[in-house]
N, C-alpha and C. Protein backbone atom coordinates (compact mmCIF):
# COMPACT_ATOMS: atom_id res chain seq x y z
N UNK A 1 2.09 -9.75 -6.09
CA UNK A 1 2.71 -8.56 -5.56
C UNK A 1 2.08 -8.14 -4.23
N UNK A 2 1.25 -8.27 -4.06
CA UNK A 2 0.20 -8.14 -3.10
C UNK A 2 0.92 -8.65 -1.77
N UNK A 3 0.88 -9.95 -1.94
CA UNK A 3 1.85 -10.50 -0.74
C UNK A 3 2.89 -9.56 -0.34
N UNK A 4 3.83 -9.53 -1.44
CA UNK A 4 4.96 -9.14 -1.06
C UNK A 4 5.20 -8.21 -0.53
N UNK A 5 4.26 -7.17 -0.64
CA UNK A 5 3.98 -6.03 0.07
C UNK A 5 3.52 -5.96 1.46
N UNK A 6 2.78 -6.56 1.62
CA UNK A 6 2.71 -7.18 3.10
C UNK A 6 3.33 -8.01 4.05
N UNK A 7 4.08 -8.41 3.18
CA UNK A 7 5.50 -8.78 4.16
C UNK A 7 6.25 -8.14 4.29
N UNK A 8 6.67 -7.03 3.42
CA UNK A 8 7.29 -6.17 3.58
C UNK A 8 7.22 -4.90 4.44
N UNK A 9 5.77 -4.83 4.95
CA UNK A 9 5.10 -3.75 5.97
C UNK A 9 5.50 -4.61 7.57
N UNK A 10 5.38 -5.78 7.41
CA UNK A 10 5.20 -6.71 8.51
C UNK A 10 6.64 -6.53 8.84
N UNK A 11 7.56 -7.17 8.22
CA UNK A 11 9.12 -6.92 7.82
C UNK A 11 9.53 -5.96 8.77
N UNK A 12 8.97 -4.36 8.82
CA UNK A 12 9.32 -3.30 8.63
C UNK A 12 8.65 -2.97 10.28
N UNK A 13 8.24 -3.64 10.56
CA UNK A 13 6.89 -3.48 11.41
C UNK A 13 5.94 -2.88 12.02
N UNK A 14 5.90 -2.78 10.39
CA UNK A 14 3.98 -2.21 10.77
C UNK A 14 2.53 -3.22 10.46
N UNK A 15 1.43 -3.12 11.17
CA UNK A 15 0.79 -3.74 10.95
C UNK A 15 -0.95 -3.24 10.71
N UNK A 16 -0.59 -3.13 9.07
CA UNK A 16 -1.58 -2.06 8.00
C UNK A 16 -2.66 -2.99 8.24
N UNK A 17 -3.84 -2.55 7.94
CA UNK A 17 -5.00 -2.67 7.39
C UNK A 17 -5.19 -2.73 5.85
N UNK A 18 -5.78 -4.23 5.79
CA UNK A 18 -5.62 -4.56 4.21
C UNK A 18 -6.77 -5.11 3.76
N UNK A 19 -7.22 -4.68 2.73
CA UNK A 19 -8.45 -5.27 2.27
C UNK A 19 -8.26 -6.06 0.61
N UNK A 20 -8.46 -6.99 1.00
CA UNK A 20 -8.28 -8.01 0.62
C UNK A 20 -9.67 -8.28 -0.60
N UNK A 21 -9.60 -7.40 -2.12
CA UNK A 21 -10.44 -7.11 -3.06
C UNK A 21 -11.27 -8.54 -3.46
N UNK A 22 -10.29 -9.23 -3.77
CA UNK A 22 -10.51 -10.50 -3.98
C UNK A 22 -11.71 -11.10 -3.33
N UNK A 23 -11.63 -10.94 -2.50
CA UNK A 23 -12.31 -11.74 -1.00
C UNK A 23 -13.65 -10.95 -0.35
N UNK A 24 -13.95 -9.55 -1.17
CA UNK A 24 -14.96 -8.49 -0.42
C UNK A 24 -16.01 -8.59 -1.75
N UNK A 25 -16.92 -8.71 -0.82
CA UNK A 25 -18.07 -8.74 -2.14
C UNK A 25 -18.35 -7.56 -2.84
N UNK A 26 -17.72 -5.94 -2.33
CA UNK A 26 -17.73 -5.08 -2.90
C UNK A 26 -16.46 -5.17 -3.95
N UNK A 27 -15.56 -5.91 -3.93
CA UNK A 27 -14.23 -5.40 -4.30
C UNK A 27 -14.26 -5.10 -5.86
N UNK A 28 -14.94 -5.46 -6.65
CA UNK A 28 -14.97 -4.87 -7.46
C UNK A 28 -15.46 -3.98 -8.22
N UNK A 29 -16.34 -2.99 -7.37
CA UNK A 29 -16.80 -1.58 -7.02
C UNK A 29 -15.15 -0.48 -6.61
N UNK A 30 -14.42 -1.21 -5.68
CA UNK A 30 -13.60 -0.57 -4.38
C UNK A 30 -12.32 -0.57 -6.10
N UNK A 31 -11.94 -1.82 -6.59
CA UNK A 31 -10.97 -1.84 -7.47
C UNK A 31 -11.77 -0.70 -8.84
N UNK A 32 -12.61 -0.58 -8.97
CA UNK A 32 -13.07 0.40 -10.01
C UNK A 32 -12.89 2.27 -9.69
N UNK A 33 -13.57 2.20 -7.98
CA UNK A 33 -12.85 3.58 -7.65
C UNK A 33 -11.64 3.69 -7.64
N UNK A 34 -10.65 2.92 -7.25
CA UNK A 34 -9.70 3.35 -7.51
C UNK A 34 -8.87 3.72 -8.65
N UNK A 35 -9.01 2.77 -9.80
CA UNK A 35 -9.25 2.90 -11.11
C UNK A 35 -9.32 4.70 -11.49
N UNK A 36 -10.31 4.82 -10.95
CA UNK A 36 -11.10 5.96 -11.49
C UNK A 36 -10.38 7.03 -10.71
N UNK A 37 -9.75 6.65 -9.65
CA UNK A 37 -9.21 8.17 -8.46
C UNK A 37 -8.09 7.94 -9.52
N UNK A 38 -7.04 7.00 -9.72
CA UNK A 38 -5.85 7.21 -9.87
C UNK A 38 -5.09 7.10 -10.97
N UNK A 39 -6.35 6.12 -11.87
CA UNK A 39 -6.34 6.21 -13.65
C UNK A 39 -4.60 5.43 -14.08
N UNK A 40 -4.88 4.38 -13.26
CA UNK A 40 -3.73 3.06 -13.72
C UNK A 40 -4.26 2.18 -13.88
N UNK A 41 -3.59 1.50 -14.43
CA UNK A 41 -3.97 -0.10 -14.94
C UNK A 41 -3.22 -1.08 -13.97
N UNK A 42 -2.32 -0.39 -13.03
CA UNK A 42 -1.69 -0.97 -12.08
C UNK A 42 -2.29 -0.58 -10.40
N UNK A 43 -3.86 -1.10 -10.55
CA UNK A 43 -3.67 -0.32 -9.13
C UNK A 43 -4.20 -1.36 -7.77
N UNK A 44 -3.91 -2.35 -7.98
CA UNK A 44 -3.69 -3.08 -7.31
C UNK A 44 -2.52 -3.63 -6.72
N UNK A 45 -1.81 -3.87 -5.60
CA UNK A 45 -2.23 -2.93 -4.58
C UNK A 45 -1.81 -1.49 -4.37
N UNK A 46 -3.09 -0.72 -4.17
CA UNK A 46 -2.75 0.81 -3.86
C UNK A 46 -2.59 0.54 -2.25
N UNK A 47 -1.59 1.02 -2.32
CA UNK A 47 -0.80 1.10 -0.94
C UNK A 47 -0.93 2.49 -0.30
N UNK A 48 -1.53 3.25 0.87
CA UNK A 48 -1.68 4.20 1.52
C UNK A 48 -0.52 3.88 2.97
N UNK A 49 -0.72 5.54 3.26
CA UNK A 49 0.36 5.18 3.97
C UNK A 49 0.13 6.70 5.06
N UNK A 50 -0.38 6.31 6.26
CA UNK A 50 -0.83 7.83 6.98
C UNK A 50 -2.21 8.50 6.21
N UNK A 51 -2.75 7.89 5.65
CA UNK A 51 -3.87 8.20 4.95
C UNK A 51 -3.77 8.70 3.08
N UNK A 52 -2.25 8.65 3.33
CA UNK A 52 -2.27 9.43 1.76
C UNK A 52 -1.62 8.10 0.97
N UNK A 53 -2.19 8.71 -0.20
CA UNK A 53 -1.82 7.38 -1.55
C UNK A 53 -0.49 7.67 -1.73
N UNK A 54 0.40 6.51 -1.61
CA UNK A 54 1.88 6.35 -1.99
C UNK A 54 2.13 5.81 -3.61
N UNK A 55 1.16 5.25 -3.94
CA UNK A 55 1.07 4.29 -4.78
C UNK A 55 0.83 2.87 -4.93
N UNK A 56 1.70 2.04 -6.40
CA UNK A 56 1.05 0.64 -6.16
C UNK A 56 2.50 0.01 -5.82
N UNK A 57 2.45 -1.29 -6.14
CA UNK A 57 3.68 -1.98 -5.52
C UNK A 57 5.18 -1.51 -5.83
N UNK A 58 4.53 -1.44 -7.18
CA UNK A 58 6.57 -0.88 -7.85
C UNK A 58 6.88 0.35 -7.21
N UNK A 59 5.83 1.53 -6.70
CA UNK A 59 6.51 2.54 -6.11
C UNK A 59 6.55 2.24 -4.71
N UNK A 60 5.70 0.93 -4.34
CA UNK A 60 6.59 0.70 -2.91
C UNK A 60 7.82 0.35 -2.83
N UNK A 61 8.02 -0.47 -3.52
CA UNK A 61 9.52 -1.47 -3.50
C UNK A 61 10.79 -0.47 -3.88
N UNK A 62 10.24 1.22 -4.89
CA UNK A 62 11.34 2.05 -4.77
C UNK A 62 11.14 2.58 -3.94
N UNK A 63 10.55 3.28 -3.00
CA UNK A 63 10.81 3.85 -1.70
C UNK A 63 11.32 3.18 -0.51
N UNK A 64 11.18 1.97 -0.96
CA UNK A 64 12.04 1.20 0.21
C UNK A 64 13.24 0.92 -0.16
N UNK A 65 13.75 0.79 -1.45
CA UNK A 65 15.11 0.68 -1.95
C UNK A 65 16.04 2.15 -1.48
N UNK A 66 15.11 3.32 -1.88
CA UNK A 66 15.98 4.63 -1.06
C UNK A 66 15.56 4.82 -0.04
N UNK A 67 14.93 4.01 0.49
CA UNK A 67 15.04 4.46 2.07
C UNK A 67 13.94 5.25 2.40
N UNK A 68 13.34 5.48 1.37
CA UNK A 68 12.33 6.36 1.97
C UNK A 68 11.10 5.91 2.28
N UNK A 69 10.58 4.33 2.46
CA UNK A 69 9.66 4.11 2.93
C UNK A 69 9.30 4.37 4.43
N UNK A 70 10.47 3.94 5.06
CA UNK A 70 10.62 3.63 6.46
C UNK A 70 10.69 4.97 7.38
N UNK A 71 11.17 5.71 6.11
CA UNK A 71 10.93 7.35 7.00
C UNK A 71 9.15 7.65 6.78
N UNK A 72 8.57 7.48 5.68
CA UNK A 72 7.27 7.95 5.67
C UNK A 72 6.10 6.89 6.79
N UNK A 73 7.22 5.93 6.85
CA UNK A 73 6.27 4.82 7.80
C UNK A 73 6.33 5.45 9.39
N UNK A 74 7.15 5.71 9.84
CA UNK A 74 7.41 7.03 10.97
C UNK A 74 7.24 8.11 11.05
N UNK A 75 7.21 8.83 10.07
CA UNK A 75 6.68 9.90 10.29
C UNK A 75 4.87 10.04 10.17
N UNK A 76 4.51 8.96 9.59
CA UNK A 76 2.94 8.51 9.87
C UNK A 76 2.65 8.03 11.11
N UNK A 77 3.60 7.66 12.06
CA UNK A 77 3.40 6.80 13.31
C UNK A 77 3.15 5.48 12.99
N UNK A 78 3.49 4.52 11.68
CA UNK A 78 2.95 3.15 11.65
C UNK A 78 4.31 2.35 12.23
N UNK A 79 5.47 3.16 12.76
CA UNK A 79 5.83 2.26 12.99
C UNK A 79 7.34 3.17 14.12
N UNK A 80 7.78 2.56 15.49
CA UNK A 80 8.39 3.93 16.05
C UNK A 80 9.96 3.50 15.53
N UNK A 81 10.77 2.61 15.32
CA UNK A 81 12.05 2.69 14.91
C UNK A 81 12.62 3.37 14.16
């Protein structure tokens, strides 16, 4: 899911900052706070967006189904179309 989400920012075009848990020798410190901020079992990837938590993938893929990703992606400035 991870991917897909990032193609989907790219897609859209913006070009997020992603940290990549897997791959950070903290990441499983970074995947436990979040855990702990947001108390899912789904929280990989937590997707931010203008600094605020949107959620994880499934509530990306519905805000982009109504449309409302692409407005919060502009009105954050990540992206001017």
């Amino acid at each position: 899911m991870c991917h897909s989400i990032k193609t989907l920012f790219y897609e859209l075009g913006a070009s997020p900052a992603i940290y990549e848990l897997d791959k950070d020798p903290q990441g499983r410190d970074m995947e436990q706070a979040l855990f702990g901020a947001f108390g899912s079992t789904q929280v990989v990837p937590a997707v931010f967006v203008g600094g605020r938590y949107v959620g994880s993938a499934k509530d990306v893929i519905s805000f982009h189904v109504n449309g409302s990703l692409k407005q919060m992606l502009k009105d954050s400035k990540a992206i001017w179309l």
